[in-house]
Protein backbone atom coordinates (compact mmCIF):
# COMPACT_ATOMS: atom_id res chain seq x y z
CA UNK A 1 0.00 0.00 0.00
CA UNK A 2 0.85 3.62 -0.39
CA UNK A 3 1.91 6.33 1.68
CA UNK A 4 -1.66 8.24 1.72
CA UNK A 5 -3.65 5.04 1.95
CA UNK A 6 -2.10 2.75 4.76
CA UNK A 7 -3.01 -0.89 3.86
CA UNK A 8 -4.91 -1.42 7.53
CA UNK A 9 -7.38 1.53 6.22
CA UNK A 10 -8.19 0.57 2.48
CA UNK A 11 -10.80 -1.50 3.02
CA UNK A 12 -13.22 1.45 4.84
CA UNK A 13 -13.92 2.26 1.15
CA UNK A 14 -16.03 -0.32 0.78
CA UNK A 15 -18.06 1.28 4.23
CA UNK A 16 -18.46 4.34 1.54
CA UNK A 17 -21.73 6.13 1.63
CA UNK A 18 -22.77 9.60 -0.39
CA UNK A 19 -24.67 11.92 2.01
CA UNK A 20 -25.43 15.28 0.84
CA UNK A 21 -28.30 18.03 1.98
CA UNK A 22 -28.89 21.02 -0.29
CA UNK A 23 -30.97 23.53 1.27
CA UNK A 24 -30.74 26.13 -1.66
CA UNK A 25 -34.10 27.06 -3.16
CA UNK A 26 -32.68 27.78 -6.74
CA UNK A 27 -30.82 24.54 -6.63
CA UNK A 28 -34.42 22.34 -5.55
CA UNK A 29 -37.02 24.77 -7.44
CA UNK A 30 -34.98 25.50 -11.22
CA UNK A 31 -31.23 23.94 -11.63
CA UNK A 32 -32.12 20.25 -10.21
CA UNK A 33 -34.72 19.68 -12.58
CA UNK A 34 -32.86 21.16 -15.32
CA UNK A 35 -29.85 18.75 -14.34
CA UNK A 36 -32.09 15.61 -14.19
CA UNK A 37 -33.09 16.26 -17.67
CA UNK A 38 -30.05 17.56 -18.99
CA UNK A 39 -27.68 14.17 -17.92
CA UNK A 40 -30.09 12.20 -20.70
CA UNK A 41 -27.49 13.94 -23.32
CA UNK A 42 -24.80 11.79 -22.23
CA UNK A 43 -24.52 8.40 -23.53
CA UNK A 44 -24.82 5.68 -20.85
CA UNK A 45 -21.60 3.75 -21.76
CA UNK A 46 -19.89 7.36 -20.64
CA UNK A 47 -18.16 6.78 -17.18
CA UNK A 48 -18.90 9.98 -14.77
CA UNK A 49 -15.69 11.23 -14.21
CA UNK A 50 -15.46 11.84 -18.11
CA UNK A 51 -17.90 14.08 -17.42
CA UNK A 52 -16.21 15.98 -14.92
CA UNK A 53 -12.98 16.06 -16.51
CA UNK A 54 -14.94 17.89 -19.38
CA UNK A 55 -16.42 19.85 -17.25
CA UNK A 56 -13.34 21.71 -15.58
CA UNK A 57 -12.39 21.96 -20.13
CA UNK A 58 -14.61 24.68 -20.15
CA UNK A 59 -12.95 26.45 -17.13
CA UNK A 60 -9.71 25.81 -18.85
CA UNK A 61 -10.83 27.25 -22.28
CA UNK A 62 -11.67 30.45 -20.26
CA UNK A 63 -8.26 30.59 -18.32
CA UNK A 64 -6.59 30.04 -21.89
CA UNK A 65 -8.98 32.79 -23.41
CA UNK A 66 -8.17 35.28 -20.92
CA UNK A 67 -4.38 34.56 -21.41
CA UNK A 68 -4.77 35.43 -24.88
CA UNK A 69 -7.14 38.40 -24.66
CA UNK A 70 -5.33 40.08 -22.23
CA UNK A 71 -2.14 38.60 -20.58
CA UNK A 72 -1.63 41.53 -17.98
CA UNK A 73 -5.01 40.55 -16.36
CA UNK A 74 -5.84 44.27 -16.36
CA UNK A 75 -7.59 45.25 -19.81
CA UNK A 76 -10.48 45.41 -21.67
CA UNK A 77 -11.57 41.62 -23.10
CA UNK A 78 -13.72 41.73 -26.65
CA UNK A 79 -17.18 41.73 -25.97
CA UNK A 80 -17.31 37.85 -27.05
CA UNK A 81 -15.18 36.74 -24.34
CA UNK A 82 -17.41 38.10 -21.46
CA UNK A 83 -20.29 35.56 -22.46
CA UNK A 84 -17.71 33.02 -23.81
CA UNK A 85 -16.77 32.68 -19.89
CA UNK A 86 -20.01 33.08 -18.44
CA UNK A 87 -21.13 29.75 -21.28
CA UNK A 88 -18.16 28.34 -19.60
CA UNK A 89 -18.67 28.69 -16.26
CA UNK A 90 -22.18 27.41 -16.57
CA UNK A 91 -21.19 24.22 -18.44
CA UNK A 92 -18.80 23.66 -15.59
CA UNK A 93 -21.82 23.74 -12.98
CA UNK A 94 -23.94 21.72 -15.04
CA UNK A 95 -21.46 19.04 -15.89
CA UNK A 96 -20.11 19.16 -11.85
CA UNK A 97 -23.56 18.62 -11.17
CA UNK A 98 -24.54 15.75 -13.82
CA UNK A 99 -21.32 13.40 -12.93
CA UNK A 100 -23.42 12.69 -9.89
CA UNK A 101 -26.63 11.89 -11.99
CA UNK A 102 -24.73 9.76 -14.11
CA UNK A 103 -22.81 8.11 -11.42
CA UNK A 104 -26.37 6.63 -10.03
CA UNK A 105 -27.93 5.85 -13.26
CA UNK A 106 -25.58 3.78 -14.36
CA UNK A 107 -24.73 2.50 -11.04
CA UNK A 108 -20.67 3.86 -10.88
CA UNK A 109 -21.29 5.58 -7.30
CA UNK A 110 -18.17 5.15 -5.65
CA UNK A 111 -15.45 6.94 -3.37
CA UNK A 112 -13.49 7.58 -6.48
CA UNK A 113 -16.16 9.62 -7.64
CA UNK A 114 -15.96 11.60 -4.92
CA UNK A 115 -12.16 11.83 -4.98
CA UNK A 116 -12.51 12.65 -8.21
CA UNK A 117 -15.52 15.59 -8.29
CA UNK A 118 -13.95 17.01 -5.48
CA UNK A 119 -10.12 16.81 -6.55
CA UNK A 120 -11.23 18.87 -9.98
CA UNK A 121 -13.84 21.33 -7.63
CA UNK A 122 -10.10 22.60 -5.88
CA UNK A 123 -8.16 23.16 -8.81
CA UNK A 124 -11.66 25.06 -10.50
CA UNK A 125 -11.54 27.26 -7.40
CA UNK A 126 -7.73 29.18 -8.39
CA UNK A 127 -8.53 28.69 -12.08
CA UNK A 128 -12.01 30.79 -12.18
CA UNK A 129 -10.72 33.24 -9.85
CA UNK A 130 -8.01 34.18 -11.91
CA UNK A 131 -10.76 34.47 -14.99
CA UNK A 132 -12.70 36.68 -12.60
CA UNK A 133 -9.33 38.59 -11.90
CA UNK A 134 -9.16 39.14 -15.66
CA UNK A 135 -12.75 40.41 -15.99
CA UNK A 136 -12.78 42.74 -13.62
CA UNK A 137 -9.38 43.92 -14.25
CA UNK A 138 -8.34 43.24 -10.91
CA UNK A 139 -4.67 42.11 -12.25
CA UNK A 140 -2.46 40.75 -9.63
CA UNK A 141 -2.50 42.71 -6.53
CA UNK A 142 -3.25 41.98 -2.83
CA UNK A 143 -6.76 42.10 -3.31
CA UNK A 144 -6.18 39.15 -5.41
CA UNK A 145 -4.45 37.24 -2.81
CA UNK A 146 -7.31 37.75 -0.19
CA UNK A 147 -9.78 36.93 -2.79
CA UNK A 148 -8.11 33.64 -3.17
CA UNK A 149 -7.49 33.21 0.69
CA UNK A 150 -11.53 33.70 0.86
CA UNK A 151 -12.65 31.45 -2.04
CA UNK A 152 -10.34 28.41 -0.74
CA UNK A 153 -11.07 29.31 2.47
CA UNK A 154 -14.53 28.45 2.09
CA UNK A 155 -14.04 25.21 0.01
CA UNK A 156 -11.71 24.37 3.16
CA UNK A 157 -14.27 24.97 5.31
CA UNK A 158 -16.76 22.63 3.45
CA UNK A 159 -14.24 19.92 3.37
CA UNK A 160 -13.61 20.08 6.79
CA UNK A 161 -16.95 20.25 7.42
CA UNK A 162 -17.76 16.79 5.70
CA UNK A 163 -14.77 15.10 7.18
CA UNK A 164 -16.58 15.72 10.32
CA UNK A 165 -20.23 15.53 9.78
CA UNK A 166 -19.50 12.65 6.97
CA UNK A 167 -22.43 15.06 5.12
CA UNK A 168 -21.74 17.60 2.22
CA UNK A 169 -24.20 20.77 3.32
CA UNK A 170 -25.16 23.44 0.75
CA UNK A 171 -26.77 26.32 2.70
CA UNK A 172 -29.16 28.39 1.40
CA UNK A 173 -26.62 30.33 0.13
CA UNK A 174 -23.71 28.65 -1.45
CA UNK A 175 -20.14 28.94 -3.21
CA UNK A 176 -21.41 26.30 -6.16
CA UNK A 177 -25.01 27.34 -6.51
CA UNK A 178 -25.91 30.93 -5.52
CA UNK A 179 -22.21 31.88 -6.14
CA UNK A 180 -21.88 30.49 -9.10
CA UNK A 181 -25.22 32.02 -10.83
CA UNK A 182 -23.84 35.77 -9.20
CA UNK A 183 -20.44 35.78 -11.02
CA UNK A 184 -21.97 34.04 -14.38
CA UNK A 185 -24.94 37.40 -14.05
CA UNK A 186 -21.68 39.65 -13.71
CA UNK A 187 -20.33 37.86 -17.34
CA UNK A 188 -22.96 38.76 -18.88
CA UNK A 189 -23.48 41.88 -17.88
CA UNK A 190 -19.91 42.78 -18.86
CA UNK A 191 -20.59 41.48 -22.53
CA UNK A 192 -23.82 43.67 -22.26
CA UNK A 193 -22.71 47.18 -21.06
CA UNK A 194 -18.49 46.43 -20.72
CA UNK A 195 -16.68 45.38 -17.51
CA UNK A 196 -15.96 49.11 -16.77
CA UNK A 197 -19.38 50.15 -16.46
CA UNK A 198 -20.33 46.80 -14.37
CA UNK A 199 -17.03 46.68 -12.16
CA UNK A 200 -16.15 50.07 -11.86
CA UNK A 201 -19.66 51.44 -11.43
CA UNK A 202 -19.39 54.60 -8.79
CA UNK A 203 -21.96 53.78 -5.63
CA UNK A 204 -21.08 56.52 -2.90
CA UNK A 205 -18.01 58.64 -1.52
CA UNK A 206 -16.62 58.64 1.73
CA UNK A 207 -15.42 61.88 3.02
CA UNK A 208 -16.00 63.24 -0.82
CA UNK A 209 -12.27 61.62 -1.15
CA UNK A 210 -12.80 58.08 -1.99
CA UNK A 211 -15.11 56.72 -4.03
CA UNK A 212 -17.05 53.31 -3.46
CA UNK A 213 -17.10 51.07 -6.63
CA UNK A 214 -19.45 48.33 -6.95
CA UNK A 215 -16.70 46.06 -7.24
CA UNK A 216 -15.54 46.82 -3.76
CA UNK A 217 -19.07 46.17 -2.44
CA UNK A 218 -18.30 43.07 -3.88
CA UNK A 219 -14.93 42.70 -2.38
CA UNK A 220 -16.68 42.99 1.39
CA UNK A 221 -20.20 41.02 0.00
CA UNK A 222 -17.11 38.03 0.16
CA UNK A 223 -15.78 38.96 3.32
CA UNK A 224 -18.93 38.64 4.56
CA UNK A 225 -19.74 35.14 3.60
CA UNK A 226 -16.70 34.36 4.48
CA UNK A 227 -17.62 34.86 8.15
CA UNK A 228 -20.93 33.77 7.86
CA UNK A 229 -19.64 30.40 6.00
CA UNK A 230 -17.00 29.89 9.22
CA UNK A 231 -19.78 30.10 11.66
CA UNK A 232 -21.93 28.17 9.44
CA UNK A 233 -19.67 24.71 9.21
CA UNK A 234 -18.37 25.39 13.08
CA UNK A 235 -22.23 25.55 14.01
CA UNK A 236 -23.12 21.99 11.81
CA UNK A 237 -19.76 20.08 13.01
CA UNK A 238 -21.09 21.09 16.68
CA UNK A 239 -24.07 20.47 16.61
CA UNK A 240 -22.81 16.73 15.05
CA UNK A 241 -20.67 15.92 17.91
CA UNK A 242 -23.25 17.02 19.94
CA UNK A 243 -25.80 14.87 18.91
CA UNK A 244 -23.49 12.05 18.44
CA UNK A 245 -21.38 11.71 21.73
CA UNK A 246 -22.24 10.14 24.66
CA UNK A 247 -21.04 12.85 27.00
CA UNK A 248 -20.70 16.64 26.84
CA UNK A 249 -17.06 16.23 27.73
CA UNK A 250 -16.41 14.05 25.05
CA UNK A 251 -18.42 16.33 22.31
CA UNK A 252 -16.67 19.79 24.06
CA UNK A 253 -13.24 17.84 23.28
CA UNK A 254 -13.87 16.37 19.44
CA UNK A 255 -15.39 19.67 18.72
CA UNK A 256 -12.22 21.80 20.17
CA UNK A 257 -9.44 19.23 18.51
CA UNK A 258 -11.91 20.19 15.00
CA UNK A 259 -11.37 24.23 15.49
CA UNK A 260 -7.53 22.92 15.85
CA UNK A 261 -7.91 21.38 12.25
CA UNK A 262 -8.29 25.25 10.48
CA UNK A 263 -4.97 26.18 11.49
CA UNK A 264 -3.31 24.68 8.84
CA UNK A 265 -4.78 26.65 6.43
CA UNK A 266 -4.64 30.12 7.97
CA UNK A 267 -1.11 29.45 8.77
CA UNK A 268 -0.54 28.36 5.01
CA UNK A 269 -1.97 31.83 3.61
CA UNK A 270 -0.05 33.58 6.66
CA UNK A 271 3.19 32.47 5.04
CA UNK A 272 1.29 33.01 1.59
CA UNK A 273 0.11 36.62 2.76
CA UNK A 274 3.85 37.46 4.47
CA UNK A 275 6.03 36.38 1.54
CA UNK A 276 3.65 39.17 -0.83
CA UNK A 277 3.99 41.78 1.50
CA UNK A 278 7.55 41.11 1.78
CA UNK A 279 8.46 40.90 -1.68
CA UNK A 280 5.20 42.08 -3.83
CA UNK A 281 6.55 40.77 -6.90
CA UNK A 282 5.86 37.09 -6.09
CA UNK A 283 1.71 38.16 -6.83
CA UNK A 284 2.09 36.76 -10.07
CA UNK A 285 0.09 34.51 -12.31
CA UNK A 286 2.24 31.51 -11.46
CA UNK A 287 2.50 31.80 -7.82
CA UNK A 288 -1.19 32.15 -7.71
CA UNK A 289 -1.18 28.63 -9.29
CA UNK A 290 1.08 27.15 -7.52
CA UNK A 291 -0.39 28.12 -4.08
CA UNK A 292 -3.72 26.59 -5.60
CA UNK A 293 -2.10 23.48 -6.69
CA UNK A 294 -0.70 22.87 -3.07
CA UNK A 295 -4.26 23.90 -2.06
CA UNK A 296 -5.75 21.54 -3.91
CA UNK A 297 -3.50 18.26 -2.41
CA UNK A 298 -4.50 19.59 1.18
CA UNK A 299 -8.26 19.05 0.40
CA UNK A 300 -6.93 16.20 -1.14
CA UNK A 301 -5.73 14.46 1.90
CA UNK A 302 -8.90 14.90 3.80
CA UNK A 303 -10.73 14.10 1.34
CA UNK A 304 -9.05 10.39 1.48
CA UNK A 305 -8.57 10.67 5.01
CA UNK A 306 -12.27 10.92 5.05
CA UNK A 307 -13.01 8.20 2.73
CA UNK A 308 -11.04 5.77 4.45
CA UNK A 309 -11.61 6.62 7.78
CA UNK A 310 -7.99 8.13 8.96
CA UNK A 311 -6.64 10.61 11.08
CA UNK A 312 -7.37 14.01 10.03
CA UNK A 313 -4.08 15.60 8.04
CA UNK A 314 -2.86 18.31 10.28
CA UNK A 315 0.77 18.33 9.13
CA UNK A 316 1.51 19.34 5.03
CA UNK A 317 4.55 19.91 4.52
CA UNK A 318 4.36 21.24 0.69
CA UNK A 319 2.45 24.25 2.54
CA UNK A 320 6.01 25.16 3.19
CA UNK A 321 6.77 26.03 -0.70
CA UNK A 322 6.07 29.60 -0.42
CA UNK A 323 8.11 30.54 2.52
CA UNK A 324 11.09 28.21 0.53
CA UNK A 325 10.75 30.29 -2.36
CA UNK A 326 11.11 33.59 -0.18
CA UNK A 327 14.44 32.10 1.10
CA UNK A 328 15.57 31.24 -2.34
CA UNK A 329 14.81 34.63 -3.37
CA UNK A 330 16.83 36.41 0.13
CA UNK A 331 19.96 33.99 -1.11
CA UNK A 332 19.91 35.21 -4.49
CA UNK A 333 19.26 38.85 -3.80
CA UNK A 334 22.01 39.04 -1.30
CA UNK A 335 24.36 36.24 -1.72
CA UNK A 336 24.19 36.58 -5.58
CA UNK A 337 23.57 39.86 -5.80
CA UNK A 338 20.48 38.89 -8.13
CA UNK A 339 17.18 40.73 -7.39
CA UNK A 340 15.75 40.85 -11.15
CA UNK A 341 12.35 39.99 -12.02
CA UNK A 342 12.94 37.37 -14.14
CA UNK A 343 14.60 35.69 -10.99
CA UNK A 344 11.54 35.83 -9.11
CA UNK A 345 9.64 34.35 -11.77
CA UNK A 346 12.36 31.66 -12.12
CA UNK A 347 11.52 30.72 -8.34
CA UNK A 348 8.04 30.90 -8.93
CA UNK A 349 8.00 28.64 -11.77
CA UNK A 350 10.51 25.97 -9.66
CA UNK A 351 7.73 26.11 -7.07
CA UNK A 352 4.99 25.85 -9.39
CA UNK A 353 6.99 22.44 -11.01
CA UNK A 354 7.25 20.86 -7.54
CA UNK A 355 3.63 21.53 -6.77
CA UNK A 356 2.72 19.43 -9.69
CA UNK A 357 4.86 16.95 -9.27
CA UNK A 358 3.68 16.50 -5.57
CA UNK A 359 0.13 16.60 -6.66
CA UNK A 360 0.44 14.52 -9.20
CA UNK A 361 2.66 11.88 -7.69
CA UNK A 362 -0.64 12.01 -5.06
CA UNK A 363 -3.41 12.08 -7.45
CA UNK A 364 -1.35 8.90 -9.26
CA UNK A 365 -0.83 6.77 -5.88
CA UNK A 366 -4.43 7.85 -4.88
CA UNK A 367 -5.97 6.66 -8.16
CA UNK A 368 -3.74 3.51 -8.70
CA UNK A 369 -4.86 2.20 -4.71
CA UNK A 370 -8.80 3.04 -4.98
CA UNK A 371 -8.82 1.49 -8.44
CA UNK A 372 -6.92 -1.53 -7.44
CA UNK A 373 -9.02 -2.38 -4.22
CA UNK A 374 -12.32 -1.81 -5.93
CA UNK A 375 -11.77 -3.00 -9.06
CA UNK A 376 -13.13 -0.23 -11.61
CA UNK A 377 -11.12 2.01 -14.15
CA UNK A 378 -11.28 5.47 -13.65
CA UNK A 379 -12.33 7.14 -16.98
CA UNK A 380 -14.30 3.85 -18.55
CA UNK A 381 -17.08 1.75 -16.92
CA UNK A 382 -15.36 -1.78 -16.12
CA UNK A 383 -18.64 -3.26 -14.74
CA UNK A 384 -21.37 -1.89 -16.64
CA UNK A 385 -25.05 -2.44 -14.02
CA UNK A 386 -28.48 -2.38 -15.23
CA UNK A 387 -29.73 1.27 -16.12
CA UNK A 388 -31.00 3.32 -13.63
CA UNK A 389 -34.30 5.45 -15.78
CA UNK A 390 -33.26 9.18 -14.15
């Protein structure tokens, strides 16, 4: 057995059970019945995480777009490109939410799925936020940073949350429904009247000095659900260990050893959040990435660590990478006398190489031991089961 999976722990996949509760009124009332017509397009010979994988395509044809359109992240796209993204974006949520579907049609419902969904949902997160950068001309500043510190703060959160509660919750507000819908409106919108008008749109003064922009409304609207998101998940993994343990001592201590679990990640964006202050030059497009590929194998590890029942992953050590790459850059500035730009991005990119090669040698392992002990294949259907009529 691998180093993720321990071979005393494999076998809790087969224990594997889906629980989910969406509590979003859009979701029940328009977008699931919409979903449970749309997965009849796909074929039933088409294994689910094909689907997903084509899903995050679209989110990759928009990263690619904006690349193209404007590599500086801070001009004006062609009108096209606004509703190109918000097509995009939309596909993504529709194909994220029709892997499911398919999964339990044609009876594929696994814990690879759910590695799988999941694993592509973390990378989406840095990837759409840097196509939102782009349309709202944000560029790479510290705004970006804490926009990315609050957008994988909250998937975090929802992780964590299910690692605990062994139940996905959707409020009635949510990152993948509600949050989803806002930023594909603010696409469109952009194609309509141009991302200067949307995005830039004066609301109020303050002291007749500085002047409000909507986009800075919606700079503390996240803020704002950030905070309400952390008390929602503490408030659900409470109320969990309250309901479940046999003693108030015993609930009061699995619920405090929990809160411990979110250090990790605030620690990881303190280093993230010192080493751009520091040296503001490292708030560049392949940083960004980087830090989101290391996100991604932290959620990673819980993820599994849920699936197959281990000990929650407090210690990461690839969280470490940024604060590396500061050093790197102190020994070349001052032992090397080597400060330039192009050194920066030189460290950057040797980060951003050993983040993929640590996610991927994880994603590989992870694949290679969930496929092995349950016998399926991960993009075809080994076992095809009776049709399930959706």
């Amino acid at each position: 057995m691998g180093f993720y999976v321990p071979s005393n722990k494999v076998a809790n996949l087969s224990k594997y059970k889906y629980q989910s509760e969406d509590r979003s009124i859009i979701s029940q009332k328009i977008l699931k019945p919409f979903w449970n017509k749309f997965v009849n397009v796909f074929p039933h010979w088409l294994a689910p995480n094909v689907i997903t994988l084509s899903g995050f395509g679209f989110i990759l044809i928009n990263i690619i777009t904006c690349l193209i359109v404007s590599p500086d992240f801070m001009s004006v796209h062609p009108r096209w490109c606004y509703f190109s993204y918000a097509l995009g974006l939309f596909l993504y949520q529709t194909f994220d939410a029709c892997d499911g579907l398919q999964a339990r049609r044609t009876g594929q419902s696994g814990p690879l799925g759910e590695l799988f969904d999941h694993c592509i949902d973390s990378l989406n997160t840095t990837v759409s936020l840097l196509v939102f950068t782009s349309v709202t001309m944000l560029g790479f500043s510290y705004c970006t940073i804490f926009m990315q510190f609050a957008v994988l703060m909250n998937f975090y959160l929802s992780t964590w949350e299910e690692y605990h509660t062994h139940k996905l919750f959707l409020s009635e507000f949510s990152g993948p429904v509600e949050g989803i819908l806002i930023i594909i409106s603010g696409f469109i919108l952009s194609g309509i009247f141009g991302p200067e008008l949307v995005w830039k749109l004066p609301v109020f003064k303050i002291n007749g000095n500085y002047t409000v922009e909507l986009f800075h409304l919606m700079f503390v609207f996240c803020g704002l659900a950030l905070v309400f998101n952390i008390i929602y998940a503490q408030k659900n993994v409470s109320i969990y260990y309250k309901n479940t343990c046999s003693s108030k001592f015993e609930a009061s201590t699995k619920i405090a050893e929990s809160n411990k679990q979110l250090i990790p990640f605030f620690a990881f964006f303190g280093i993230i959040f010192v080493v751009s202050i520091l040296e503001s030059r490292f708030i560049n497009l392949i940083f960004i990435l980087s830090n989101g590929l290391i996100f991604a194998f932290i959620v990673g590890r819980i993820i599994v660590a849920h699936l197959t029942m281990q000990k929650f992953p407090i210690i990461n050590l690839p969280t470490l990478l940024p604060f590396l790459s500061y050093i790197i850059f102190l020994i070349s500035k001052y032992l090397f006398k080597n400060d330039s730009d192009h050194m920066v991005t030189y460290i950057s990119l040797l980060q951003f190489g050993i983040s993929i090669g640590i996610h991927g040698s994880f994603l590989s392992e992870i694949i290679h031991e969930f496929t092995h002990y349950l016998d399926i294949w991960v993009l075809t259907i080994k076992h095809p089961k009776p049709i399930k009529s959706s």
